[in-house]
Protein backbone atom coordinates (compact mmCIF):
# COMPACT_ATOMS: atom_id res chain seq x y z
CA UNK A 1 -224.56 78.07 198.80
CA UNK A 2 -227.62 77.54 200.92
CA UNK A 3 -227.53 79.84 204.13
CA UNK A 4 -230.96 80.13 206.59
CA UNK A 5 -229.63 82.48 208.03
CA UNK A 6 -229.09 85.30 205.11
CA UNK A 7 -229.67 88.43 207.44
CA UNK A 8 -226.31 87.77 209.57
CA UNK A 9 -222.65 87.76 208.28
CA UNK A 10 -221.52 84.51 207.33
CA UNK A 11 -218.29 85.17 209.22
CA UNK A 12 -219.99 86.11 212.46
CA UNK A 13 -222.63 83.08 211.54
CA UNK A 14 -223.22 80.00 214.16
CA UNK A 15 -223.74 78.33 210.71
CA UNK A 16 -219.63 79.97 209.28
CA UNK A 17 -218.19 76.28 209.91
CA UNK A 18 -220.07 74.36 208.23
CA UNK A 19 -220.07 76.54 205.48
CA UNK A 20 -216.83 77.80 204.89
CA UNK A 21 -215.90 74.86 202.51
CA UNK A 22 -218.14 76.20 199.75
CA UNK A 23 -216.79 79.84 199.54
CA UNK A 24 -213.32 78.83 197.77
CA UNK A 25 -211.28 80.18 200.20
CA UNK A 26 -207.17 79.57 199.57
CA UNK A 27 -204.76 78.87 202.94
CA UNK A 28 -204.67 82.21 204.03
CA UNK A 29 -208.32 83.69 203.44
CA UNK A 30 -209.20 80.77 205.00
CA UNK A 31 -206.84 81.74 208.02
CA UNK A 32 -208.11 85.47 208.25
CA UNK A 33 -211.62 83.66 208.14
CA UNK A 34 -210.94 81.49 211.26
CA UNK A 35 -209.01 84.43 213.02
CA UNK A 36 -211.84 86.63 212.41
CA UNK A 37 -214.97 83.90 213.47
CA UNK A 38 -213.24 82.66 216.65
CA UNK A 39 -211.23 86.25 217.69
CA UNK A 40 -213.10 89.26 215.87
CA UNK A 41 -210.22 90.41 214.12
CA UNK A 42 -207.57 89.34 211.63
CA UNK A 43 -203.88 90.33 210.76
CA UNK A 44 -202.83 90.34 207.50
CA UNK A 45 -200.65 91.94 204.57
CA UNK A 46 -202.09 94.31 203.12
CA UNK A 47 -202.31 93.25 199.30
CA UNK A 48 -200.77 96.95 197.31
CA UNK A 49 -197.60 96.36 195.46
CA UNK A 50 -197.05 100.14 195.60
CA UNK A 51 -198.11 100.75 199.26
CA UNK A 52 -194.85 101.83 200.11
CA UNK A 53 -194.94 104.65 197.71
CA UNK A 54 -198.19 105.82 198.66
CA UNK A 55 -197.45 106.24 202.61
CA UNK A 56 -194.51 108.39 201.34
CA UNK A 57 -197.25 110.13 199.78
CA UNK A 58 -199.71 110.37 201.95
CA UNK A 59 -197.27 111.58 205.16
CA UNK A 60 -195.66 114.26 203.06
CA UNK A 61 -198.89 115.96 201.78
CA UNK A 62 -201.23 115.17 205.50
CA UNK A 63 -198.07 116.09 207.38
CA UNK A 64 -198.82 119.61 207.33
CA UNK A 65 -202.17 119.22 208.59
CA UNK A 66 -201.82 118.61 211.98
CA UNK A 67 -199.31 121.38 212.91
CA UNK A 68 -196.08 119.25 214.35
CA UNK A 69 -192.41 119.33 213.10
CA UNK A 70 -192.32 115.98 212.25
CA UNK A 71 -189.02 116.56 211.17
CA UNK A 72 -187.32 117.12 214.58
CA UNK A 73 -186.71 113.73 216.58
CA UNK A 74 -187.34 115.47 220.29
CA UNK A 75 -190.47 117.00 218.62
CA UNK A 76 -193.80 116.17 221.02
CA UNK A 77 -195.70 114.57 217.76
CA UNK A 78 -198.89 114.56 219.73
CA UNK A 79 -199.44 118.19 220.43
CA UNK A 80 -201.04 118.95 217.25
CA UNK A 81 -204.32 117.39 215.82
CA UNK A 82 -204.44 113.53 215.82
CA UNK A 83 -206.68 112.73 212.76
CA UNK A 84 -207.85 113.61 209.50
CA UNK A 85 -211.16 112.12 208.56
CA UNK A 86 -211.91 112.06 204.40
CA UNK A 87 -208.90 112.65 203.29
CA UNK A 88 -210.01 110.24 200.58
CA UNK A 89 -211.65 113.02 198.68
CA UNK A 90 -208.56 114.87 198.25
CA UNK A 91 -205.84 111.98 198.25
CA UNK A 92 -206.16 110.16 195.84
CA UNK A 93 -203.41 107.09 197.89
CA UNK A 94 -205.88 107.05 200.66
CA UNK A 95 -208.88 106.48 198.20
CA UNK A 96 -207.02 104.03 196.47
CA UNK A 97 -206.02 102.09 199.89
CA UNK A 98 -210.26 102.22 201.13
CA UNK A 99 -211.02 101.08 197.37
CA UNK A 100 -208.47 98.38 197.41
CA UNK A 101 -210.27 95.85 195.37
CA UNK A 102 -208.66 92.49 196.81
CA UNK A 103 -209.86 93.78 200.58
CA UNK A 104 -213.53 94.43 198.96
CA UNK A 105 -213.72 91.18 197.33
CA UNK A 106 -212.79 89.54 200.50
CA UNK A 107 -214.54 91.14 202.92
CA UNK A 108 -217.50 90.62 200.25
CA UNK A 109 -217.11 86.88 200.72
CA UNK A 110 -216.40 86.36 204.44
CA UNK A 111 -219.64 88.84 205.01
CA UNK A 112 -221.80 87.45 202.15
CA UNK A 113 -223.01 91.29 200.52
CA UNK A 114 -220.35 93.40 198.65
CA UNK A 115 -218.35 95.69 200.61
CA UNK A 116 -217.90 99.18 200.05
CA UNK A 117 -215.67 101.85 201.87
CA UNK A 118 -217.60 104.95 203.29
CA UNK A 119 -215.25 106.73 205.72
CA UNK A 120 -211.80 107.23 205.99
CA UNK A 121 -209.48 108.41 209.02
CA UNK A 122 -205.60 108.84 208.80
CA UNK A 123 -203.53 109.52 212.43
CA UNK A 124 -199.72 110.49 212.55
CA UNK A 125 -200.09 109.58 216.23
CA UNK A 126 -202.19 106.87 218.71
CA UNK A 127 -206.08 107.61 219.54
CA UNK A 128 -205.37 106.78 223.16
CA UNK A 129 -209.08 106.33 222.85
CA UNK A 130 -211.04 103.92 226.25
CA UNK A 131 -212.20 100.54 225.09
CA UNK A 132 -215.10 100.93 222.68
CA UNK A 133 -217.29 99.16 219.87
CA UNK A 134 -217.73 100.69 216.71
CA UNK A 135 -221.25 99.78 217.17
CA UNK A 136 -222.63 102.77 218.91
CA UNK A 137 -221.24 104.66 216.25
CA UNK A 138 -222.19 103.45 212.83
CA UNK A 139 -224.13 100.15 212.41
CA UNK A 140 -226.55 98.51 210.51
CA UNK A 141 -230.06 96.56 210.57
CA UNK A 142 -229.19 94.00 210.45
CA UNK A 143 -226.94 94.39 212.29
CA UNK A 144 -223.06 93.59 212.14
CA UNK A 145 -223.01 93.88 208.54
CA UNK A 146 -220.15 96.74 209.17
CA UNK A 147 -216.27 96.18 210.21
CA UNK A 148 -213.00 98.08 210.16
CA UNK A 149 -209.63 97.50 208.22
CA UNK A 150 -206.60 99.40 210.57
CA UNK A 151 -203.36 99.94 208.63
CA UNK A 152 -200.06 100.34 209.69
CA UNK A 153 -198.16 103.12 207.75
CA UNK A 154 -194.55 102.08 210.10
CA UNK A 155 -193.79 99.64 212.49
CA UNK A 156 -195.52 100.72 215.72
CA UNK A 157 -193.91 100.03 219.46
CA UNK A 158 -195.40 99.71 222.50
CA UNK A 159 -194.20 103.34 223.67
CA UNK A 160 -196.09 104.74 220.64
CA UNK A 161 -199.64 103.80 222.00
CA UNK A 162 -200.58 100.77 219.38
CA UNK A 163 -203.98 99.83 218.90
CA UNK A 164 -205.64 97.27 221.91
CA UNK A 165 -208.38 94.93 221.62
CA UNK A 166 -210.39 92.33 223.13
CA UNK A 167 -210.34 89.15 221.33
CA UNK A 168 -213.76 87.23 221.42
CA UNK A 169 -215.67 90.37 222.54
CA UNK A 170 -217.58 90.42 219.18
CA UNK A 171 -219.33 87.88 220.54
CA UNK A 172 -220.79 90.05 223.43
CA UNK A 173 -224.00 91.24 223.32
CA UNK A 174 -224.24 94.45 220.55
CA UNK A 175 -224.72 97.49 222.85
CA UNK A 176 -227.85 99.75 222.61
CA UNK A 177 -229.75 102.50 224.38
CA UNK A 178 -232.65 100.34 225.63
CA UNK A 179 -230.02 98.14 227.02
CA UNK A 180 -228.21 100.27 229.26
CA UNK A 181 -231.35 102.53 229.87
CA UNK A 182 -231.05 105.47 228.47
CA UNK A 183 -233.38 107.27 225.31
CA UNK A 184 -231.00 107.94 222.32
CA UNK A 185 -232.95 109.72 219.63
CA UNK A 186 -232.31 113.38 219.96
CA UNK A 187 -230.39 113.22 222.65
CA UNK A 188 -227.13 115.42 222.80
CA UNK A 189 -223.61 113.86 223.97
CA UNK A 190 -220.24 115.17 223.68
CA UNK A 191 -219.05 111.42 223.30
CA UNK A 192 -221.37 109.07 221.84
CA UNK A 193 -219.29 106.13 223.24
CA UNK A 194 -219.19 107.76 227.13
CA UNK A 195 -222.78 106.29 228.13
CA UNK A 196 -222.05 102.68 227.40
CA UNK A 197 -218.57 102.60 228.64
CA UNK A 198 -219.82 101.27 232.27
CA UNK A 199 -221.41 98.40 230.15
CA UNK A 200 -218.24 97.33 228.61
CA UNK A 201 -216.13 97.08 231.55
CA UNK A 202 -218.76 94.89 233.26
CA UNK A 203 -218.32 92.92 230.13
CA UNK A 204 -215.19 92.65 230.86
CA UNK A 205 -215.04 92.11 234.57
CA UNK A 206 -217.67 89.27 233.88
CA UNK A 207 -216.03 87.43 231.22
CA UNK A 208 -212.29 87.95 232.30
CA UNK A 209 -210.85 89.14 229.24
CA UNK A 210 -207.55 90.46 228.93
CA UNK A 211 -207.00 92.89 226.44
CA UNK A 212 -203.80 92.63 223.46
CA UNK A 213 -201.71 95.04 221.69
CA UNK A 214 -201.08 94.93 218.03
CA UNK A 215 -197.21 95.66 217.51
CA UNK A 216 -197.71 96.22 214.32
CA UNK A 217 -195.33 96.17 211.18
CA UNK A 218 -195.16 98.48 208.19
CA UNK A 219 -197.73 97.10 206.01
CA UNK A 220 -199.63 94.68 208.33
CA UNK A 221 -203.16 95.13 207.99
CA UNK A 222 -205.83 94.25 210.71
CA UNK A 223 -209.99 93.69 209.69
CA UNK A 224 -211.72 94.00 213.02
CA UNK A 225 -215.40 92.69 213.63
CA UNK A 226 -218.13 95.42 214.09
CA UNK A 227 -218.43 94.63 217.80
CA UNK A 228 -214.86 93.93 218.95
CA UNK A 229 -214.15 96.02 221.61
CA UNK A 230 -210.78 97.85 220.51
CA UNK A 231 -209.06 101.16 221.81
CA UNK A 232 -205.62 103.06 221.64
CA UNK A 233 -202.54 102.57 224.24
CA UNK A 234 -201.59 105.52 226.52
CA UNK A 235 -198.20 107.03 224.46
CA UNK A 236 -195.84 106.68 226.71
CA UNK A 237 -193.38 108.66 224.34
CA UNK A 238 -194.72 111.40 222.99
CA UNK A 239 -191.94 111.87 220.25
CA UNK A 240 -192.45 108.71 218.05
CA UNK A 241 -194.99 109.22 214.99
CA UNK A 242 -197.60 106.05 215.01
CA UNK A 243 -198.78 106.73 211.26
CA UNK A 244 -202.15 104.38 210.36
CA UNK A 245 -204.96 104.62 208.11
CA UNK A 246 -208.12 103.54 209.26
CA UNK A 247 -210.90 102.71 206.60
CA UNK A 248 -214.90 101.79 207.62
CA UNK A 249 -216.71 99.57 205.34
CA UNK A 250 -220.53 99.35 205.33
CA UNK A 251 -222.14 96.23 203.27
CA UNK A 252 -225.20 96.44 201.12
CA UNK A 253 -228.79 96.06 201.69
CA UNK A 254 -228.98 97.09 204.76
CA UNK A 255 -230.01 99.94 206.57
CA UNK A 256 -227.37 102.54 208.20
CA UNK A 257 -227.76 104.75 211.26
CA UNK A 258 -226.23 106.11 214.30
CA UNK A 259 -227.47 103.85 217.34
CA UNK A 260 -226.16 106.11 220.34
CA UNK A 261 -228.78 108.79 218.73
CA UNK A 262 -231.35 105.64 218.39
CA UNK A 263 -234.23 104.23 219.80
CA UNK A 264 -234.82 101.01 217.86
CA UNK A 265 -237.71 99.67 219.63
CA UNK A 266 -239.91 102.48 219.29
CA UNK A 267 -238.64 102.17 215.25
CA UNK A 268 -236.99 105.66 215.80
CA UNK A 269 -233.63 105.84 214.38
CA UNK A 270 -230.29 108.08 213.45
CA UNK A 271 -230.43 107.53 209.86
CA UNK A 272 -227.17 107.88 207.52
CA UNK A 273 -226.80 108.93 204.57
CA UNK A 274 -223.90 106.99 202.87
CA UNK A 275 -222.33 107.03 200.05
CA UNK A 276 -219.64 104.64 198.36
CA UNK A 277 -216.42 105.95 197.76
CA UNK A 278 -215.29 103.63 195.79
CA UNK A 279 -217.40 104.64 192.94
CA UNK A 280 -218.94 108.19 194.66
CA UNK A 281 -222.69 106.94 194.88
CA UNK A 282 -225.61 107.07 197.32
CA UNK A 283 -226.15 103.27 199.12
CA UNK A 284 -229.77 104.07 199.49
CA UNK A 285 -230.99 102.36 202.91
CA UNK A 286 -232.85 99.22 202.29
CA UNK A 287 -234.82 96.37 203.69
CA UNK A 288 -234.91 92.93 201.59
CA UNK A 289 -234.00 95.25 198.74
CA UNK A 290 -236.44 98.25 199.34
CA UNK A 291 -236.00 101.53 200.56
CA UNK A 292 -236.87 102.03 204.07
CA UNK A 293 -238.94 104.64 205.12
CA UNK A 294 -238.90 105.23 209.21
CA UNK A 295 -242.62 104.63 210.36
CA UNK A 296 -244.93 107.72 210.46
CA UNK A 297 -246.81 108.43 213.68
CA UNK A 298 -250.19 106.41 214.05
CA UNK A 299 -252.79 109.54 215.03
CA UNK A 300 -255.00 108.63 217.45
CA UNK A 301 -258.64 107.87 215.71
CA UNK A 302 -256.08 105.13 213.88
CA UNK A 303 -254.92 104.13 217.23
CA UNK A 304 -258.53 103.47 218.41
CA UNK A 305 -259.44 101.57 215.30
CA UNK A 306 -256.47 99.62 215.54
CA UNK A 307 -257.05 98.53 219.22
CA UNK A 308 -260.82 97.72 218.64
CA UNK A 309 -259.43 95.19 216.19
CA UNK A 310 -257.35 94.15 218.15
CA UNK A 311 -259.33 93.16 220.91
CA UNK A 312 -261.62 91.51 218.37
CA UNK A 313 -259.24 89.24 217.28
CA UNK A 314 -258.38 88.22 220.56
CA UNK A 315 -262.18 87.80 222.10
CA UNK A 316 -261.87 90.87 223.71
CA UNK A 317 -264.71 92.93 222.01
CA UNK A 318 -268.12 91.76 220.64
């Protein structure tokens, strides 16, 4: 396949229609394709034979983690903790969920670089988490080479506060410090998503949009778009369970950092260090294949040097 335009994801591509013929997509890849280009995210089964055996699993040995009688009906499931982030390492059903190699292959296509899994978070109960893109968190140069896969361990009603989103917002402009004006690198925040959250509801004020709920089924599976603006439902009743596994999948060669802790124009950035878990190891971050190194700091004789040629080249100096 010829693509010109290498350094963005073929599925968030201007170029995606007119190449989507030549990745061998059947009927439905092809459908979580269009879902994803036009909306930012995609429902879909999610492809385990034995998935209902692992959420068994996975509720009966996380269950205890987060201090709730899950047991008792009139039980307020939300009191306790609401996540548990890795749980890969130790459960071996999550791990195989992230690792799921029928997700990897096609996120590997619809992206154009292999997948991999590098985070994990399972909730017995909503986020109720504001609007937010998953940009300012994790991301990657270049950028939008990172999305999310959201699935549903039950079937999830409105009164158990079910994942929201914004369809088309991935097209919005990908938020950063310099746009809102603010200095990220080594700043300290107690939310990295708080700063930009005035930006995003401009957004949408100014383009309209109406946010949808995902009543999701046992088993349904949802890829959303790095910058689709997503959130959690208020829980209106605090004694239903809304059990979901979340998994974050970088891409390779590319370069991963935290952009709320970044300053990319002066080159200074949050760097990450990631590793796969489907197979354990380091993703090294990389340029066009070669480790990047952040710049070093010019000193100033260099600085001088560097502006007398400057000025030579443009007539400035004889």
């Amino acid at each position: 396949m010829n693509n010109p335009l290498p350094g963005v994801p073929l599925i968030e591509s201007p170029l995606f229609p007119s190449l989507a013929s030549s990745l061998g997509l059947n009927a439905e890849e092809a459908r979580i394709a269009d879902d994803l280009f036009h909306k930012g995210y995609a429902v879909f089964d999610f492809p385990d034979p034995d998935l209902d055996a692992r959420i068994d699993r996975i509720q009966g040995l996380l269950g205890p983690r987060f201090g709730v009688d899950f047991a008792d009906p009139a039980s307020n499931k939300t009191a306790g903790e609401r996540r548990v982030q890795d749980a890969w390492q130790q459960n071996e059903d999550v791990h195989a969920i992230a690792a799921n190699h029928q997700v990897l292959q096609l996120l590997g296509t619809l992206y154009g670089r292999p997948a991999f899994p590098f985070q994990t978070l399972n909730f017995p109960v909503g986020t109720q988490q504001d609007a937010h893109s998953d940009s300012v968190h994790f991301s990657s140069l270049p950028e939008r080479f990172m999305c999310g896969v959201w699935l549903a361990m039950e079937d999830i009603s409105a009164d158990a506060g079910p994942l929201f989103y914004y369809p088309g917002s991935h097209r919005w402009p990908v938020m950063t410090n310099a746009m809102i004006g603010r200095r990220g690198y080594g700043s300290d925040l107690s939310s990295a998503q708080d700063p930009f959250a005035p930006a995003w509801n401009a957004l949408c004020q100014a383009h309209g949009a109406e946010r949808e709920a995902f009543l999701a089924r046992k088993g349904q599976a949802l890829i959303w778009c790095a910058n689709l603006l997503h959130g959690g439902s208020v829980q209106t009743d605090p004694r239903l369970t809304r059990w979901s596994q979340v998994t974050h999948y970088f891409f390779e060669d590319c370069v991963y950092y935290t952009p709320a802790f970044s300053d990319e124009i002066t080159g200074q950035l949050q760097l990450r260090s990631i590793k796969s878990l489907s197979d354990g190891k380091r993703r090294p971050n990389l340029y066009l294949g070669e480790e990047f190194r952040p710049p070093q700091p010019v000193a100033a004789s260099a600085r001088s040097s560097l502006g007398r040629r400057i000025q030579r080249l443009l007539g400035g100096g004889n």
